[in-house]
C-alpha atoms as a PDB file:
ATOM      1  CA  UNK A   1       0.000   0.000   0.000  1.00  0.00           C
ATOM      2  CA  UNK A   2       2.914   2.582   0.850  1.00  0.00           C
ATOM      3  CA  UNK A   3       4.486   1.749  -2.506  1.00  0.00           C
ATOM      4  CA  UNK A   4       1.274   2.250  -4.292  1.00  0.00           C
ATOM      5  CA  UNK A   5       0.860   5.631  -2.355  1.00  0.00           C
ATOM      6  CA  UNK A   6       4.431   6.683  -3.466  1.00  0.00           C
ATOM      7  CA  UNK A   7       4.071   5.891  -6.698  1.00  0.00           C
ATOM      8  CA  UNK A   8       0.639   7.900  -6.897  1.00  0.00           C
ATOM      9  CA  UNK A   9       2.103  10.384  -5.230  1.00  0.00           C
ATOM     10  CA  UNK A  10       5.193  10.435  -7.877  1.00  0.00           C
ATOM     11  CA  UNK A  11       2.666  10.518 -10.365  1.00  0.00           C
ATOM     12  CA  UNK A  12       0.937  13.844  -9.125  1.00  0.00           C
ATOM     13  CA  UNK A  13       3.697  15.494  -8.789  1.00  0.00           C
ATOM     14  CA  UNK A  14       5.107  14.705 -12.343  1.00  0.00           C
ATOM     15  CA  UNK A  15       1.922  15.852 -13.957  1.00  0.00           C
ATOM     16  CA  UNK A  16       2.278  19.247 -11.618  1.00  0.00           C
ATOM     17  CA  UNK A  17       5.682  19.680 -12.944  1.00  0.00           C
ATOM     18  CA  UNK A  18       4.914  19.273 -16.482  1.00  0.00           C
ATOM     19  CA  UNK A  19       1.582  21.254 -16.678  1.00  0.00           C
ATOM     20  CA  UNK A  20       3.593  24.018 -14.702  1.00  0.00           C
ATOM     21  CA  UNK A  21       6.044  23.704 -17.705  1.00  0.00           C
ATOM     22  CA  UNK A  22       3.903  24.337 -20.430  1.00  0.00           C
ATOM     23  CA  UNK A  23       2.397  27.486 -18.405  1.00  0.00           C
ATOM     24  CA  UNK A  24       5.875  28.752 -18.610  1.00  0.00           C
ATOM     25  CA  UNK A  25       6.681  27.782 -21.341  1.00  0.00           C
ATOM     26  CA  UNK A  26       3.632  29.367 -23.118  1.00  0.00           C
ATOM     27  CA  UNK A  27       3.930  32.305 -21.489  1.00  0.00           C
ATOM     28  CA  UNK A  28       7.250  33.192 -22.168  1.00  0.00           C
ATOM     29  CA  UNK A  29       6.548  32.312 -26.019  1.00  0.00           C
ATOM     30  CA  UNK A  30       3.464  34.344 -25.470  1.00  0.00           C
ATOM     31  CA  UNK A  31       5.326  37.074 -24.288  1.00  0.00           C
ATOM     32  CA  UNK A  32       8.295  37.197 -27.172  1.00  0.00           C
ATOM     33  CA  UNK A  33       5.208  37.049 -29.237  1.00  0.00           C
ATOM     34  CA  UNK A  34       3.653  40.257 -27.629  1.00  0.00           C
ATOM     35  CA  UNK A  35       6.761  42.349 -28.001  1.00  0.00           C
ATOM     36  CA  UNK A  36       6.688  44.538 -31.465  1.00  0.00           C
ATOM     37  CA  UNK A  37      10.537  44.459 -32.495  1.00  0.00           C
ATOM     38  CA  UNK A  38      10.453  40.460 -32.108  1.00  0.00           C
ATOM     39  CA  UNK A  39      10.094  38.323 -35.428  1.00  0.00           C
ATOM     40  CA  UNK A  40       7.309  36.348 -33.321  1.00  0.00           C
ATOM     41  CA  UNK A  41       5.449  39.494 -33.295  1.00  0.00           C
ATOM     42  CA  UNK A  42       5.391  39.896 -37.231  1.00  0.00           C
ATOM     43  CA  UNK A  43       4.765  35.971 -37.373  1.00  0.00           C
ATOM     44  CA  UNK A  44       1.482  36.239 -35.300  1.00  0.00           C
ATOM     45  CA  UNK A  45      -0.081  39.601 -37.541  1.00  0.00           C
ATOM     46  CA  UNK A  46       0.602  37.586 -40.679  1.00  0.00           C
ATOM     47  CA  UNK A  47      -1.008  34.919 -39.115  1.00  0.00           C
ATOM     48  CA  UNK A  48      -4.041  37.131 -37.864  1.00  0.00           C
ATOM     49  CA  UNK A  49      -4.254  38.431 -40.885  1.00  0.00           C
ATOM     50  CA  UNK A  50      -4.337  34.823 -42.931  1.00  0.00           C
ATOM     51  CA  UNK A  51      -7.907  34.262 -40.138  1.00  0.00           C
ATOM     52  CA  UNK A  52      -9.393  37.704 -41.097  1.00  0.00           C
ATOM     53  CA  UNK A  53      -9.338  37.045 -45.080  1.00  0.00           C
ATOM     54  CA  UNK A  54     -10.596  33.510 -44.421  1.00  0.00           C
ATOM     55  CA  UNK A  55     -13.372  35.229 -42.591  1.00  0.00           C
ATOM     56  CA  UNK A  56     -13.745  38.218 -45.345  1.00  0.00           C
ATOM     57  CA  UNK A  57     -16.331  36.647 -47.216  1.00  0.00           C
ATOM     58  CA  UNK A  58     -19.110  39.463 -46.631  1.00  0.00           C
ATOM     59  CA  UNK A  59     -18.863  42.853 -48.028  1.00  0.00           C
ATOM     60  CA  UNK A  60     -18.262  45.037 -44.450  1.00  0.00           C
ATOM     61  CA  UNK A  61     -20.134  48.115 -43.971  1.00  0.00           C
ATOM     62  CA  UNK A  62     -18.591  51.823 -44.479  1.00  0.00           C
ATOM     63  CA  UNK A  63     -17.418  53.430 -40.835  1.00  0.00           C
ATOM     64  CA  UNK A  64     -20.098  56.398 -41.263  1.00  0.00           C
ATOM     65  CA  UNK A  65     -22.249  58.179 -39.229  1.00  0.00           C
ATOM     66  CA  UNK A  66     -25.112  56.002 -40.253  1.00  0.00           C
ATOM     67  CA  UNK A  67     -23.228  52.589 -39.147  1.00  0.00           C
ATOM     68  CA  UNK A  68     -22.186  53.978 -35.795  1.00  0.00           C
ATOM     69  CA  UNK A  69     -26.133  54.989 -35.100  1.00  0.00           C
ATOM     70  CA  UNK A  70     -26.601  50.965 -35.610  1.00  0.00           C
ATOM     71  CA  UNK A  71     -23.734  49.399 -34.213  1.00  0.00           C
ATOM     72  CA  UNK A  72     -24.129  46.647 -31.908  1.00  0.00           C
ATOM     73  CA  UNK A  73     -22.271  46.372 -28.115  1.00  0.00           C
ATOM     74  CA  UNK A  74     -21.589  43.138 -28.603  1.00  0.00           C
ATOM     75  CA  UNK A  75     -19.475  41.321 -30.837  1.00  0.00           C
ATOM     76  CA  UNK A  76     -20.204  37.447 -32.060  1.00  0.00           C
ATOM     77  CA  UNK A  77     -17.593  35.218 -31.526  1.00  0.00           C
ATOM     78  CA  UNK A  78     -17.003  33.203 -34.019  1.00  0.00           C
ATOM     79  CA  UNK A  79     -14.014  31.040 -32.702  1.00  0.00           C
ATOM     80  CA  UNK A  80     -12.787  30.583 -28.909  1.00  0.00           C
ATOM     81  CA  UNK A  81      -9.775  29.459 -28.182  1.00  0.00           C
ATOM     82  CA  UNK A  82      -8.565  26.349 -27.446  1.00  0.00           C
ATOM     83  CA  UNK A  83      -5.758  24.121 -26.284  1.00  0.00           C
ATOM     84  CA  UNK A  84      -4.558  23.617 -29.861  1.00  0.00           C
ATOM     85  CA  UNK A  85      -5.215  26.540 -31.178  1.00  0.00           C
ATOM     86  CA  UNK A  86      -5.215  29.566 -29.119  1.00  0.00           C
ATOM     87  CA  UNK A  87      -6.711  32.032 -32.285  1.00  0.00           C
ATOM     88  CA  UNK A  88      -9.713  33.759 -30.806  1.00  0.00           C
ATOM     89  CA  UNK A  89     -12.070  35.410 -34.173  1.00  0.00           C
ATOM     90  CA  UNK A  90     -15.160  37.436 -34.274  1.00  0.00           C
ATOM     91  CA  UNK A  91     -17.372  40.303 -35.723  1.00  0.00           C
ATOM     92  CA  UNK A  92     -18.690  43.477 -34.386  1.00  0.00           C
ATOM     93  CA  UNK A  93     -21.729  44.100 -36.530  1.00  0.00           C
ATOM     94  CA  UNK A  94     -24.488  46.610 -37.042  1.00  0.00           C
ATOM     95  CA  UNK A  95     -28.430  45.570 -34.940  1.00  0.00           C
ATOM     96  CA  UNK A  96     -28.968  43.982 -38.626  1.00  0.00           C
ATOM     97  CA  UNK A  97     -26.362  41.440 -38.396  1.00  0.00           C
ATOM     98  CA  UNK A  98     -23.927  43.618 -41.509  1.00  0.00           C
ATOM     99  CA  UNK A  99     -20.268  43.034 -40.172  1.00  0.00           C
ATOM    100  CA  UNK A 100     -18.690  46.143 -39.958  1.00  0.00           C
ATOM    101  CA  UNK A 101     -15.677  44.827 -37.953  1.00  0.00           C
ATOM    102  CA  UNK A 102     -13.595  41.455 -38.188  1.00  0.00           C
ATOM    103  CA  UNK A 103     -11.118  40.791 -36.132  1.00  0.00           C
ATOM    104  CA  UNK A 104      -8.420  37.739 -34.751  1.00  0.00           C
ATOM    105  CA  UNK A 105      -6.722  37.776 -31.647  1.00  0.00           C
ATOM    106  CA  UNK A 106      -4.669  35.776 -28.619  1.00  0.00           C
ATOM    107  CA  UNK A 107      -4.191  36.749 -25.338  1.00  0.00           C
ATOM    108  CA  UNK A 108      -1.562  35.882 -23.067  1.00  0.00           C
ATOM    109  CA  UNK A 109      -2.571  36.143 -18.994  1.00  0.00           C
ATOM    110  CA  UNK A 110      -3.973  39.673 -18.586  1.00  0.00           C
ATOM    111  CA  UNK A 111      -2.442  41.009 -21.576  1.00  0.00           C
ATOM    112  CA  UNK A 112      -3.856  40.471 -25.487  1.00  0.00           C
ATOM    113  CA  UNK A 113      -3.418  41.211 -28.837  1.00  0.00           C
ATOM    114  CA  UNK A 114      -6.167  41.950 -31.677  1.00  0.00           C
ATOM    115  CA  UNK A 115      -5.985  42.425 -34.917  1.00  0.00           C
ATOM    116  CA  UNK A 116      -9.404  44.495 -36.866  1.00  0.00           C
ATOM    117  CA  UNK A 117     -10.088  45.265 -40.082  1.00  0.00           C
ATOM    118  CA  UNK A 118     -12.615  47.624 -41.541  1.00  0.00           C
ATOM    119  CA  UNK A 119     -13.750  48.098 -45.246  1.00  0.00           C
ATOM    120  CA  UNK A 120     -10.265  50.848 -45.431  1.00  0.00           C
ATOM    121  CA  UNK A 121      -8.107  50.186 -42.316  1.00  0.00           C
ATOM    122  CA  UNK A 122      -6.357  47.643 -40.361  1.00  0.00           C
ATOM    123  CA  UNK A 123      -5.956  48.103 -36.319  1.00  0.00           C
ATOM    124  CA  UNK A 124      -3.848  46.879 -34.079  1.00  0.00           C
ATOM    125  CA  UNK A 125      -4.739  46.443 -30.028  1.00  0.00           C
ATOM    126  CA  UNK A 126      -2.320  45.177 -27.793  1.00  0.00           C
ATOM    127  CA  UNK A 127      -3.211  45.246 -24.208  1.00  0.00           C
ATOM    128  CA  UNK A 128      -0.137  45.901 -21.817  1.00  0.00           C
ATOM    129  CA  UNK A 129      -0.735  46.148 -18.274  1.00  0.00           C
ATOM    130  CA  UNK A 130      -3.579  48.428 -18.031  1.00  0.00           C
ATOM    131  CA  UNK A 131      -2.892  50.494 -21.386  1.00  0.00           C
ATOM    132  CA  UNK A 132      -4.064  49.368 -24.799  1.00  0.00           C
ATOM    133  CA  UNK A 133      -1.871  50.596 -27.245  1.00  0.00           C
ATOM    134  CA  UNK A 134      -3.673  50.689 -31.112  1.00  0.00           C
ATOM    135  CA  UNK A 135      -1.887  50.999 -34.752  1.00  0.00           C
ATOM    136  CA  UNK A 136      -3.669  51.978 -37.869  1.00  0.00           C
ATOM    137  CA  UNK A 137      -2.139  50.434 -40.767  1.00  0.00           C
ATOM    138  CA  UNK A 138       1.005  49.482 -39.089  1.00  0.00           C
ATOM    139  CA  UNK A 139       1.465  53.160 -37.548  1.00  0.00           C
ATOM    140  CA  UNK A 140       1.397  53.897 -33.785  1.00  0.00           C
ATOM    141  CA  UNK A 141      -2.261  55.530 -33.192  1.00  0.00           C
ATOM    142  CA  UNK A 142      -3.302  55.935 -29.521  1.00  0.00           C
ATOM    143  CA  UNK A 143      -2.747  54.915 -26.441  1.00  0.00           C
ATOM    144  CA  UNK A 144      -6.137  53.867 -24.212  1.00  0.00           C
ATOM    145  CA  UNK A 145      -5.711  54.106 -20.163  1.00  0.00           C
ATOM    146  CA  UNK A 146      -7.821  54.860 -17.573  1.00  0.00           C
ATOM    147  CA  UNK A 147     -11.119  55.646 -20.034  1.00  0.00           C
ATOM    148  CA  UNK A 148      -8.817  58.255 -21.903  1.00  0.00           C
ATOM    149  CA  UNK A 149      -7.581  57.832 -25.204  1.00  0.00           C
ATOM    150  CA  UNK A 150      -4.850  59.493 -26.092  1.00  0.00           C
ATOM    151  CA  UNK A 151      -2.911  60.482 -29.451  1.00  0.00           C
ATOM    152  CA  UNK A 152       0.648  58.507 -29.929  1.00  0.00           C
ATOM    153  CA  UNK A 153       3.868  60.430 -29.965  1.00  0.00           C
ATOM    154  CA  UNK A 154       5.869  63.441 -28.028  1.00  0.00           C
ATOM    155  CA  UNK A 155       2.942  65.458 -28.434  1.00  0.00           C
ATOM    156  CA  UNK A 156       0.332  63.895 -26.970  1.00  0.00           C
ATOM    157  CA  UNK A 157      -3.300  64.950 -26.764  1.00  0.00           C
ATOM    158  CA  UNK A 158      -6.552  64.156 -25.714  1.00  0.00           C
ATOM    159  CA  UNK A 159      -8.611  62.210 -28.363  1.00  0.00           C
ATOM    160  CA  UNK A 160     -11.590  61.500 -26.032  1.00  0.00           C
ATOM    161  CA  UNK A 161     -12.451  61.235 -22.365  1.00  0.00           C
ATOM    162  CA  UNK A 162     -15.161  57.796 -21.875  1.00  0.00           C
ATOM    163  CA  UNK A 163     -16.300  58.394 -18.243  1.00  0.00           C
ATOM    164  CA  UNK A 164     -16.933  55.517 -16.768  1.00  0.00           C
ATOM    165  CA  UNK A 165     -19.553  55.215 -13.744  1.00  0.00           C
ATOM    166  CA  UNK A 166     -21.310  51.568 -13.044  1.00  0.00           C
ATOM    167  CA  UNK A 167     -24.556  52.938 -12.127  1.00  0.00           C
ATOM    168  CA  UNK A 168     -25.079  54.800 -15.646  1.00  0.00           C
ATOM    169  CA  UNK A 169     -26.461  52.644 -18.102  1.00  0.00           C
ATOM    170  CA  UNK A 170     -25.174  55.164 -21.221  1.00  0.00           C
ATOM    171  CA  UNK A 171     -21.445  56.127 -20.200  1.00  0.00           C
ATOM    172  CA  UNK A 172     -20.720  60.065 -21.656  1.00  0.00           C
ATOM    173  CA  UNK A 173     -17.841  60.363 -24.139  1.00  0.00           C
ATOM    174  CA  UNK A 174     -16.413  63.428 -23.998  1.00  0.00           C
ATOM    175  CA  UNK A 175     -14.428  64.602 -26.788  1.00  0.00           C
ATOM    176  CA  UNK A 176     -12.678  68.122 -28.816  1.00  0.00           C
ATOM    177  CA  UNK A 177     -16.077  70.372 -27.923  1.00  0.00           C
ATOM    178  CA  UNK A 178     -17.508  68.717 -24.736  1.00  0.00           C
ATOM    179  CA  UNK A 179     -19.655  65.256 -24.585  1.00  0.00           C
ATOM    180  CA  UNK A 180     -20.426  64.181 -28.054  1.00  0.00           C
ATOM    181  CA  UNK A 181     -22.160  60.508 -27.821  1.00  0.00           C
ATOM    182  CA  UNK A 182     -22.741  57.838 -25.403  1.00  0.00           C
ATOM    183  CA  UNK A 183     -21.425  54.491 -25.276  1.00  0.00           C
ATOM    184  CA  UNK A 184     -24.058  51.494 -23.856  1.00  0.00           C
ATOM    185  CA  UNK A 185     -23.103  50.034 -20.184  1.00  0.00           C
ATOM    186  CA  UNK A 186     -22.761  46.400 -21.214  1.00  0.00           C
ATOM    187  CA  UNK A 187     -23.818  45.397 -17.746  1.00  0.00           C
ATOM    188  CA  UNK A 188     -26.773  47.361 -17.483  1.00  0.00           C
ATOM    189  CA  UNK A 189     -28.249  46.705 -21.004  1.00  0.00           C
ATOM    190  CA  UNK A 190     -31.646  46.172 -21.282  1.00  0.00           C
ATOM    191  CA  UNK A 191     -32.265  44.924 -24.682  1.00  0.00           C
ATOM    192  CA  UNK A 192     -30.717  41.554 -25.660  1.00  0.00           C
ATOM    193  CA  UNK A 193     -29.162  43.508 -28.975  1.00  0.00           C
ATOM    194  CA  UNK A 194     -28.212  46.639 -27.603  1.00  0.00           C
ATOM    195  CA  UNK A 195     -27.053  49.542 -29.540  1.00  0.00           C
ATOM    196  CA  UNK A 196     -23.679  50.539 -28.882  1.00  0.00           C
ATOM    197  CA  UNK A 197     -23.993  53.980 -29.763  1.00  0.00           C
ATOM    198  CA  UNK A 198     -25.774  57.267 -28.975  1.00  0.00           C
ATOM    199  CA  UNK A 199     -24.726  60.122 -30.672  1.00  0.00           C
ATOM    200  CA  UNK A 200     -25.304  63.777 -29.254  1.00  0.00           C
ATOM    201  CA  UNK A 201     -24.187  65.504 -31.914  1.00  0.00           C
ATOM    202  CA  UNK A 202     -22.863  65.393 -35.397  1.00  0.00           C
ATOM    203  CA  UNK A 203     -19.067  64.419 -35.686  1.00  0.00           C
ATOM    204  CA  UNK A 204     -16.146  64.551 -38.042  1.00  0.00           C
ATOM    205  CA  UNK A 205     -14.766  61.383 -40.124  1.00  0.00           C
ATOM    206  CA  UNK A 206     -11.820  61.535 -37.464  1.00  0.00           C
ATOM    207  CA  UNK A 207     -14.526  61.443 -34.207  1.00  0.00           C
ATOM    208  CA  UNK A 208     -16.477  58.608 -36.258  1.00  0.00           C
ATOM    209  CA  UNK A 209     -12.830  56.631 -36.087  1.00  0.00           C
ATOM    210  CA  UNK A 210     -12.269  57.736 -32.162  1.00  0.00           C
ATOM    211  CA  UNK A 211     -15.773  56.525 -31.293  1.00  0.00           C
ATOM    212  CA  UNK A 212     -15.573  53.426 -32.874  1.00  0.00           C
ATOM    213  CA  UNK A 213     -11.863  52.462 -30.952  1.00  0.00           C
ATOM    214  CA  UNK A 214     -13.184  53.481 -27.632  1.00  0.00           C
ATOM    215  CA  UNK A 215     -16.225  51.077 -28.900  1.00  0.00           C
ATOM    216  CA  UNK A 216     -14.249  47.905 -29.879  1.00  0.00           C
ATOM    217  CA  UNK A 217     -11.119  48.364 -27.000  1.00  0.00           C
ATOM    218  CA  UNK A 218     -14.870  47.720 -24.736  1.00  0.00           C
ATOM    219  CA  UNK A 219     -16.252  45.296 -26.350  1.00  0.00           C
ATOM    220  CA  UNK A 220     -12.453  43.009 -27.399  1.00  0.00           C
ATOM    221  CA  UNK A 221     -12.691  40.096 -25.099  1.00  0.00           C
ATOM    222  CA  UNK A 222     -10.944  39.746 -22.395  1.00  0.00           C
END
């Protein structure tokens, strides 16, 4: 009986070890992966990238004033990730089900990275501690902490203010000329498609884009 114990208790302690491995392991990958001057890094986009043109099969809708009116909080999930393949995919769409969004990501512990596509643009959102740091086209864009996004570079300026409160169920974004739209409390969301968007005002091409960041960086999963 004490041999069998032993050997049980080998056993346990082997399959600790290794599972504790591969958590290393895949975190340290994850993390060379993470890091934009590392080949890994330009390995997973062109991956990404290879998931969102498998996925392109729809036209997706313009990024206009008339899509943000429509645009859903939620995004669809079309692939979680798994053991084997750690590739999470989905959609933001409009209330009608038109895709407006795709995007591919992989997350690594708290941190993640997402590649989007539009009808025009591609954007990249890579989650680092509690800042989300987003490309466009392969060009530093913004910088997203604490509900503020900010512009990327020496120069940095306010691009718009999301002020978060848990008891609101719209959440005011404030942006050049004061609060501009709303964005939809996921938590306290009454319909079962929920609009995303409220706008207060009418806004430039460039507020359209900012609106639509602070939008997805919500609703990326995490």
């Amino acid at each position: 009986m004490a041999a069998l114990f032993r050997l049980l208790f080998a056993t346990l302690l082997g399959g600790l070890f290794i599972t504790g491995l591969f958590y290393f392991v895949g975190n340290a990958l994850g993390g060379i992966a993470f890091n934009p001057e590392s080949k890994a890094w330009k390995a997973l986009l062109t991956k990404l990238r290879d998931r969102i043109r498998l996925r392109s099969t729809n036209p997706l809708m313009p990024c206009d004033t008339e899509m943000l009116t429509h645009l859903s909080l939620k995004p669809k999930i079309l692939k979680k990730a798994g053991w084997r393949d750690n590739t999470i995919e989905g959609v933001f769409s409009t209330i009608y089900q038109e895709p407006v969004l795709l995007f591919a990501g992989q997350k690594n512990g708290n941190n993640f990275i997402f590649l989007a596509k539009t009808i025009d643009k591609e954007f990249i959102f890579r989650q680092k501690g509690k800042e989300v740091e987003i490309w466009q086209d392969g060009k530093p864009y913004a910088v997203f902490i604490n509900g503020t996004l900010l512009s990327s570079g020496k120069q940095s300026q306010m691009l718009a203010k999301l002020e978060f409160d848990p008891e609101l169920r719209q959440w005011p974004v404030l942006l050049d000329h004061g609060e501009a739209a709303t964005i939809t409390n996921a938590e306290r969301a009454v319909s079962p498609i929920p609009r995303a968007v409220m706008l207060l005002r009418n806004l430039t091409t460039e507020e359209e884009q900012v609106l639509l960041l602070l939008t997805v960086v919500q609703g990326l999963p995490r």
